[in-house]
Each structure stands twice: as structure tokens, then as C-alpha cells.
C-alpha atoms as a PDB file:
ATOM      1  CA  UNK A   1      82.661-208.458   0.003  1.00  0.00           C
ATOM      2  CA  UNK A   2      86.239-207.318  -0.016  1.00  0.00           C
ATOM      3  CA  UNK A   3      88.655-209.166   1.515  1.00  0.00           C
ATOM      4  CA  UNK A   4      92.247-209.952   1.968  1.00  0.00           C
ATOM      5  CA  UNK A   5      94.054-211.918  -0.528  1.00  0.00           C
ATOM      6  CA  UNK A   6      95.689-213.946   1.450  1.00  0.00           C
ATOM      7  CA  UNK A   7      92.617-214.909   3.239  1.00  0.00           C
ATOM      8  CA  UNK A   8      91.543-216.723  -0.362  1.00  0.00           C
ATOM      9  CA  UNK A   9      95.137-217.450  -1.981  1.00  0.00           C
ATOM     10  CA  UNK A  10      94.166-220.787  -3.256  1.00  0.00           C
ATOM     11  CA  UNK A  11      91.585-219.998  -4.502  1.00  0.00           C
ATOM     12  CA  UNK A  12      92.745-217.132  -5.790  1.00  0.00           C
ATOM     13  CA  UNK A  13      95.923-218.714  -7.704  1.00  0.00           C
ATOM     14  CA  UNK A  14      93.293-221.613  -9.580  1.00  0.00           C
ATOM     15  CA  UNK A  15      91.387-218.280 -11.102  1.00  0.00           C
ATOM     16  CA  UNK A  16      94.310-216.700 -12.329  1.00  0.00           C
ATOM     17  CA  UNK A  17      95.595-220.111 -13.766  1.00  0.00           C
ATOM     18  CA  UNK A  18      92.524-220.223 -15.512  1.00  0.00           C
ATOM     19  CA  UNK A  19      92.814-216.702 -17.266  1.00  0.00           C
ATOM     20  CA  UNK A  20      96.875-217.118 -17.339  1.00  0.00           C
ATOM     21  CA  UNK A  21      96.462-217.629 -21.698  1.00  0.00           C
ATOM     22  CA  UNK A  22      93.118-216.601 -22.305  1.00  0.00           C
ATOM     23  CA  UNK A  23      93.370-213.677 -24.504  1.00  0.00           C
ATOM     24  CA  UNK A  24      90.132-212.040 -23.602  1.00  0.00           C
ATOM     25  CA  UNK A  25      92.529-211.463 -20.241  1.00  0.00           C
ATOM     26  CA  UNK A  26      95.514-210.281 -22.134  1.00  0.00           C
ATOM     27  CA  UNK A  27      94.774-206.723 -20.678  1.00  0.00           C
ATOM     28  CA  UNK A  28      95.105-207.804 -17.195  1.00  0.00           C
ATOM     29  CA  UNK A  29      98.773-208.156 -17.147  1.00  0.00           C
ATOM     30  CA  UNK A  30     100.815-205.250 -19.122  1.00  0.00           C
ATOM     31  CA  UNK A  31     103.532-207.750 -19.927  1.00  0.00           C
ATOM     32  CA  UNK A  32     103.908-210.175 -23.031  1.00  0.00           C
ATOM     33  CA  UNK A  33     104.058-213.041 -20.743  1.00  0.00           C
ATOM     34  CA  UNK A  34     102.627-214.494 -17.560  1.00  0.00           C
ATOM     35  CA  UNK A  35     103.981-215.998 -14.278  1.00  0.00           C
ATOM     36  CA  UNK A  36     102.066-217.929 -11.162  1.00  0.00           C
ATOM     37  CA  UNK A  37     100.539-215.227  -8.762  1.00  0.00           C
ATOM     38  CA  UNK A  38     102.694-214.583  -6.011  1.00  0.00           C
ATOM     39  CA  UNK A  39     100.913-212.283  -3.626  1.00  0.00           C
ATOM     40  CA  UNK A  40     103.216-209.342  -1.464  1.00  0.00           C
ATOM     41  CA  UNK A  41     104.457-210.999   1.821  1.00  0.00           C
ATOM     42  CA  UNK A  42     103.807-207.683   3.590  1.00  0.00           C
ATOM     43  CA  UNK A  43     101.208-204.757   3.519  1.00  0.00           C
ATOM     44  CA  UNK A  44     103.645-201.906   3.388  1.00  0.00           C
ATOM     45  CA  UNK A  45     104.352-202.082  -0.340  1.00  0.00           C
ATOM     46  CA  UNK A  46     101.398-203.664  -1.873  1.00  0.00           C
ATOM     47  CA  UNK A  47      97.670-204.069  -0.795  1.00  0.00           C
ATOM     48  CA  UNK A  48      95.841-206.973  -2.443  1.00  0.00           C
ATOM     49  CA  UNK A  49      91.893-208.070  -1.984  1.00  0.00           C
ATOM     50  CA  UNK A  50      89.585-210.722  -3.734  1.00  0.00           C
ATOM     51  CA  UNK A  51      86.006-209.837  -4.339  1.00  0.00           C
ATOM     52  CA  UNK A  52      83.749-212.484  -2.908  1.00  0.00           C
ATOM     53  CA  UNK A  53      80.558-213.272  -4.032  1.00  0.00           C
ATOM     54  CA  UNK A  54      77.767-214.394  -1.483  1.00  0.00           C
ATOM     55  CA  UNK A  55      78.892-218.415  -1.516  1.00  0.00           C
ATOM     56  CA  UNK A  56      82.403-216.902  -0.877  1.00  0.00           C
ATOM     57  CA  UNK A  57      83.927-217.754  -4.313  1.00  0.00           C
ATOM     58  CA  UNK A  58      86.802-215.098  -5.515  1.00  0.00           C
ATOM     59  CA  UNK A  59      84.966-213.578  -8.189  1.00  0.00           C
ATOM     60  CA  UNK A  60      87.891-210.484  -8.534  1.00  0.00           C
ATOM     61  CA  UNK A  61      91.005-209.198  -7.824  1.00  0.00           C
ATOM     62  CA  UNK A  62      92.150-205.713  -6.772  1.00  0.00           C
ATOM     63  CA  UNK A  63      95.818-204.689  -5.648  1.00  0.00           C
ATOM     64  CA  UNK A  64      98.112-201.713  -6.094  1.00  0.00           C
ATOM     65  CA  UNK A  65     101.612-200.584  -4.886  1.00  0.00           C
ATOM     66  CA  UNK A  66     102.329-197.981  -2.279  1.00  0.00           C
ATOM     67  CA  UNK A  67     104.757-195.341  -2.372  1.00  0.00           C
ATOM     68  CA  UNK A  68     104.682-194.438   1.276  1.00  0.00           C
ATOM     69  CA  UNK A  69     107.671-191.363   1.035  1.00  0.00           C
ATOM     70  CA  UNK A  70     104.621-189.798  -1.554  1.00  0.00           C
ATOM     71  CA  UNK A  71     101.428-191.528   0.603  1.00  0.00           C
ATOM     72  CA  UNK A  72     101.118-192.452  -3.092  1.00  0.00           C
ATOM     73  CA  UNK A  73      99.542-195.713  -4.577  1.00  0.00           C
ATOM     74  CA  UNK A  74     100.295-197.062  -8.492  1.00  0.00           C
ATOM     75  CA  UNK A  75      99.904-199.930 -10.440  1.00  0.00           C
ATOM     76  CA  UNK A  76      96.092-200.013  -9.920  1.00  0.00           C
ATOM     77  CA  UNK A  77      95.095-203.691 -10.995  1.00  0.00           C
ATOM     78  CA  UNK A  78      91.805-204.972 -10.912  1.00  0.00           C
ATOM     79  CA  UNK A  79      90.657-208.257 -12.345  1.00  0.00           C
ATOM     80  CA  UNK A  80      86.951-209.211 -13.012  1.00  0.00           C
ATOM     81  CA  UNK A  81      87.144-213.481 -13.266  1.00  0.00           C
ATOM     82  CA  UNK A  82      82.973-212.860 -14.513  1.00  0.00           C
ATOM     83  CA  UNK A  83      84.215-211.792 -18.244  1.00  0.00           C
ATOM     84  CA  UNK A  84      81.703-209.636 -19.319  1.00  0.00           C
ATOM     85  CA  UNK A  85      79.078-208.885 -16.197  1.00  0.00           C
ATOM     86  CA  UNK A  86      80.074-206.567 -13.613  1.00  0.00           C
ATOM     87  CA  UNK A  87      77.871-208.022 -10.817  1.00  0.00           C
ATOM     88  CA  UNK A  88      76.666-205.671  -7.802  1.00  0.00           C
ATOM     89  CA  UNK A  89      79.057-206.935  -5.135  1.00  0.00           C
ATOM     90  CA  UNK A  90      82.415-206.525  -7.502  1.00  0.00           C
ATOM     91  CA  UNK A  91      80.843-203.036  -8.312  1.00  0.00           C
ATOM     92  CA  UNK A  92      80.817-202.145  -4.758  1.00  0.00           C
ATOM     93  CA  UNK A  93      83.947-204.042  -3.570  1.00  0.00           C
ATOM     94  CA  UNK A  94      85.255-201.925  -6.484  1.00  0.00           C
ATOM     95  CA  UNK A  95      84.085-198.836  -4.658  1.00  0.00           C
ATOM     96  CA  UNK A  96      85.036-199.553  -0.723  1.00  0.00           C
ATOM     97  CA  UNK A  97      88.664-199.800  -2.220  1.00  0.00           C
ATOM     98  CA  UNK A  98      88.607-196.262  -3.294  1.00  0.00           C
ATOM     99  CA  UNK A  99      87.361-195.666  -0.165  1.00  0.00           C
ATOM    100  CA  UNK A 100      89.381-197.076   1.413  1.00  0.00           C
ATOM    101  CA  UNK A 101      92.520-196.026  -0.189  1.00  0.00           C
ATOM    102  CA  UNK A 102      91.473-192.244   0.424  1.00  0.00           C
ATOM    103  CA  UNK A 103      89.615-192.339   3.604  1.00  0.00           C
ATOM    104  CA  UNK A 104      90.825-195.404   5.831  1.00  0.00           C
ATOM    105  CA  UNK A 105      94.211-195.304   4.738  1.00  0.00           C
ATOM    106  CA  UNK A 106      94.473-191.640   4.206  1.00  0.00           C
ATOM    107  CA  UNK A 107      96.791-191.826   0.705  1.00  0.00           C
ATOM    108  CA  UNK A 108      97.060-188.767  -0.945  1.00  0.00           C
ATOM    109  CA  UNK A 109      96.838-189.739  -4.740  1.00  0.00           C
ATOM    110  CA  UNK A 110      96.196-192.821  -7.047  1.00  0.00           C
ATOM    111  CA  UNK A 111      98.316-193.135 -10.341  1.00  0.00           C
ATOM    112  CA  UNK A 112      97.333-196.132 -12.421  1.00  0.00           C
ATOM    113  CA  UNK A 113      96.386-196.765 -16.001  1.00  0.00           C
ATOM    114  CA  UNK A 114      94.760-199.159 -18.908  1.00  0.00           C
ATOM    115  CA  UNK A 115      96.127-200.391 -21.844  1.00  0.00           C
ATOM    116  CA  UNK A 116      94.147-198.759 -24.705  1.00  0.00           C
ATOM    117  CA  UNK A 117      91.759-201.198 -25.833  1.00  0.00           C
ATOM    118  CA  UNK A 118      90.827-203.345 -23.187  1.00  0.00           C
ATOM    119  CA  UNK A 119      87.328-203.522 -22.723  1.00  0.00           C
ATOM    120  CA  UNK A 120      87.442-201.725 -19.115  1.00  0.00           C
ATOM    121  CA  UNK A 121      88.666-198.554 -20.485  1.00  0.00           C
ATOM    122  CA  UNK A 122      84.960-196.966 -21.237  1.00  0.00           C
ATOM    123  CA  UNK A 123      84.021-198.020 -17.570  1.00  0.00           C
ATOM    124  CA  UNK A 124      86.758-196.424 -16.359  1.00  0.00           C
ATOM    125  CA  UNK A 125      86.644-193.275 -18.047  1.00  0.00           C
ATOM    126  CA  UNK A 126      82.826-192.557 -16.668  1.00  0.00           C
ATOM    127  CA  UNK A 127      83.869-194.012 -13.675  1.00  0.00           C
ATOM    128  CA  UNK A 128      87.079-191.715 -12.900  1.00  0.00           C
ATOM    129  CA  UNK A 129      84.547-188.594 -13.663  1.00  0.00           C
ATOM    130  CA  UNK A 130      81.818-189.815 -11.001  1.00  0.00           C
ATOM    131  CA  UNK A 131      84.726-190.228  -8.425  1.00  0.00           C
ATOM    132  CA  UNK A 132      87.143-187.591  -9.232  1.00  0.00           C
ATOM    133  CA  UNK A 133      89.429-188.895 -11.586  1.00  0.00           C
ATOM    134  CA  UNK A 134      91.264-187.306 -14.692  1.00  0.00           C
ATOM    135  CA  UNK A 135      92.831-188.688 -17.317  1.00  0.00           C
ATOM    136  CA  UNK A 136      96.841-187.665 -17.361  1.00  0.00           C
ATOM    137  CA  UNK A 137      97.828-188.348 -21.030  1.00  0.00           C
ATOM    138  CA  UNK A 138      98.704-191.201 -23.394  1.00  0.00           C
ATOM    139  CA  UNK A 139     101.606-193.057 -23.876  1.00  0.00           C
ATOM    140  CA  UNK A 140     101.991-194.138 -27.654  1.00  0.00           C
ATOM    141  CA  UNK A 141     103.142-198.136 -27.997  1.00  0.00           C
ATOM    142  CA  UNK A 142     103.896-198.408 -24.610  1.00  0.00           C
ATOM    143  CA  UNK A 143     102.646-202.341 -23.995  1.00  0.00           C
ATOM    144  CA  UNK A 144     103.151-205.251 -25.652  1.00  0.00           C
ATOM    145  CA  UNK A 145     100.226-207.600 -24.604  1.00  0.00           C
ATOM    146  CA  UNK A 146     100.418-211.722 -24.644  1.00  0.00           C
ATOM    147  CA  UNK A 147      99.462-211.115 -28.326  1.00  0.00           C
ATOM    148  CA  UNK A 148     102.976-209.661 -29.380  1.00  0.00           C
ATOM    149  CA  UNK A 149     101.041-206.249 -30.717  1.00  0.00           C
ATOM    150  CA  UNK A 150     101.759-202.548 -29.045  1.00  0.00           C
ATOM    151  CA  UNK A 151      99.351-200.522 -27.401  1.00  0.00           C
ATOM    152  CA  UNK A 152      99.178-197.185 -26.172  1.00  0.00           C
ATOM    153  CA  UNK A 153      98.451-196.764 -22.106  1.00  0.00           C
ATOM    154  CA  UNK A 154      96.124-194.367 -20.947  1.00  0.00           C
ATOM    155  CA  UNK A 155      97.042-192.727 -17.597  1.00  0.00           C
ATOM    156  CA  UNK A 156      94.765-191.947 -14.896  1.00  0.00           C
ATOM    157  CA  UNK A 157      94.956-189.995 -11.073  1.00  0.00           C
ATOM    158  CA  UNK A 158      92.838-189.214  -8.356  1.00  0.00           C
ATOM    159  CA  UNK A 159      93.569-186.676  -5.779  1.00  0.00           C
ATOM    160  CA  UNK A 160      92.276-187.193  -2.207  1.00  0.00           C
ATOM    161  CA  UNK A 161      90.880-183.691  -1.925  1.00  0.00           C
ATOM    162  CA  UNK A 162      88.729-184.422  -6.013  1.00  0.00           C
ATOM    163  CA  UNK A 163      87.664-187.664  -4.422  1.00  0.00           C
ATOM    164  CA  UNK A 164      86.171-186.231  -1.361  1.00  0.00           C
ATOM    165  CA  UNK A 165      84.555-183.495  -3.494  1.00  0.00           C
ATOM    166  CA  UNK A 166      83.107-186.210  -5.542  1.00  0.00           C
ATOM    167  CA  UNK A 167      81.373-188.214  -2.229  1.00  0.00           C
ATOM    168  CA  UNK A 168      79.435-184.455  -1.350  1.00  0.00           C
ATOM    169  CA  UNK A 169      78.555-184.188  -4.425  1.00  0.00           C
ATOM    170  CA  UNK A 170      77.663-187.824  -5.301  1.00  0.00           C
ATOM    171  CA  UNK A 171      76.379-188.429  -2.012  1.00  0.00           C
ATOM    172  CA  UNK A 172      74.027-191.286  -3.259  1.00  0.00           C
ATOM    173  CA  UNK A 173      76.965-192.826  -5.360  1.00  0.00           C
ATOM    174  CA  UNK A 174      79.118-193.433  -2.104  1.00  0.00           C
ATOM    175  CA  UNK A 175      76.496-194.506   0.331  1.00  0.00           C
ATOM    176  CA  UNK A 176      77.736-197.738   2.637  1.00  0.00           C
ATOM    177  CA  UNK A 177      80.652-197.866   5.248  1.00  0.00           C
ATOM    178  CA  UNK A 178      84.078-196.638   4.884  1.00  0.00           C
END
């Protein structure tokens, strides 16, 4: 279930501790180095959720910025803490937050990216083309990861108007509340 951060700080600070030097995280963070989570003080700039399993343990993390002069979000970040299973409640935690960005919160467009390489990036090119998405173009060495190596950074949007297109067409894909 998605819920706010700050409802599961804590808990939410120990898991990132955890991954802060693990390198099979190093895509998490697009900077060479790592500081203690401090979540946003305030929902106008930033909007940050944990992913909680059934026994309400934070099992992900999903936040992004807000550019409210463009009704624009950016710097998409979403963190699976269950390494290589993407378990049916993160999947559709992952989903309500597109939702939610488009439909509850009526933004207008998503702009967000991955580090070439990271394991997610497959998942979220067939995932961008279910819900709308396109991929913008590639930035050549633009991150240097934990590892001291440069990677190119794929960038990603979503319109409002292809995302809605995408629900009547997927209708099956989007079923659940908004």
C-alpha cells in the first residue's frame, strides 16, 4: 500500500542505511556519493511514499519534485529495498503513483530518467509504452555512480493527455482506485 513517507521515516532511514554502499544500489542515487535521507518538510516541492508490504514493513520508495509554475514533476526516484523481485503490492503502489500524479493531482507531465545500465531500465522501457511514456533522448557520460565510472542517462516523459489514452486503452492494466 502506498503511503506517506513520513508516516514510516524510521523505518524508512534504517533501509536506506542499509543500501547507502551496496553497489547493486549504486543506480539509486545519480551522485558519486551518499548522504542520510532527509525527507522534504513540505508537500509543495516534493512528494515522497514508502511501499508497504502486508506486515507494514517499507519494502520501497517513490518521490519526485514538483514544478508547480509548469504543473510539472522531475526527478522520478523509485527504490525497490527487495533487490531483484518486484512483488505485486510494489508493482501496484508503483502504478497508483502514476495515477495519482495525473489524475488526483492533475500534473500535466512527468520528466525523469535512469542511468543507463541499471537493471530497471528494461522495466521501464516496456513499462513507459503500456502507460504512455516516450523516451526523450540520451545524455552521453552524464553520471558518475558510487563506482567512480560515467554513464549515459536515458530520459523519459509522460504527458497527461498519452497517459489517459493509455488507461482506455489498457483498461485492464489500470483497474483499482485512483
Amino acid at each position: 500500500m502506498l503511503k506517506p513517507a513520513k508516516m514510516y521515516e524510521g523505518q524508512l532511514k534504517m533501509k536506506m542505511a542499509e543500501i547507502m554502499f551496496d553497489l547493486e544500489y549504486m543506480y539509486s542515487d545519480v551522485r558519486s556519493w551518499r548522504d542520510e535521507v532527509e525527507l522534504a518538510t513540505d508537500t509543495w516541492n516534493r512528494h515522497e511514499f514508502v511501499s508497504v508490504n502486508e506486515n507494514d514493513e517499507v519494502i520501497g520508495f517513490m518521490g519526485y519534485s514538483i514544478n508547480r509554475d509548469s504543473r510539472c514533476c522531475y526527478a522520478l526516484q523509485i527504490i525497490n529495498f527487495k533487490k531483484d523481485t518486484l512483488s505485486a503490492t510494489f508493482g501496484k503502489d508503483l502504478m497508483q503513483l502514476f495515477k495519482d500524479i495525473f489524475m488526483k493531482f492533475h500534473f500535466r507531465k512527468l520528466k525523469f530518467g535512469v542511468t543507463i545500465g541499471n537493471p530497471a531500465e528494461k522495466f521501464y522501457d516496456k513499462y513507459l509504452d503500456k502507460i504512455g511514456g516516450r523516451v526523450v533522448g540520451i545524455y552521453k557520460e552524464e553520471d558518475i555512480l558510487m563506482d567512480g565510472n560515467l554513464y549515459d542517462f536515458k530520459a523519459y516523459e509522460i504527458l497527461d493527455k498519452d497517459f489517459l489514452k493509455a488507461i482506455l486503452k489498457n483498461s485492464k492494466l489500470f483497474k483499482g482506485d485512483n
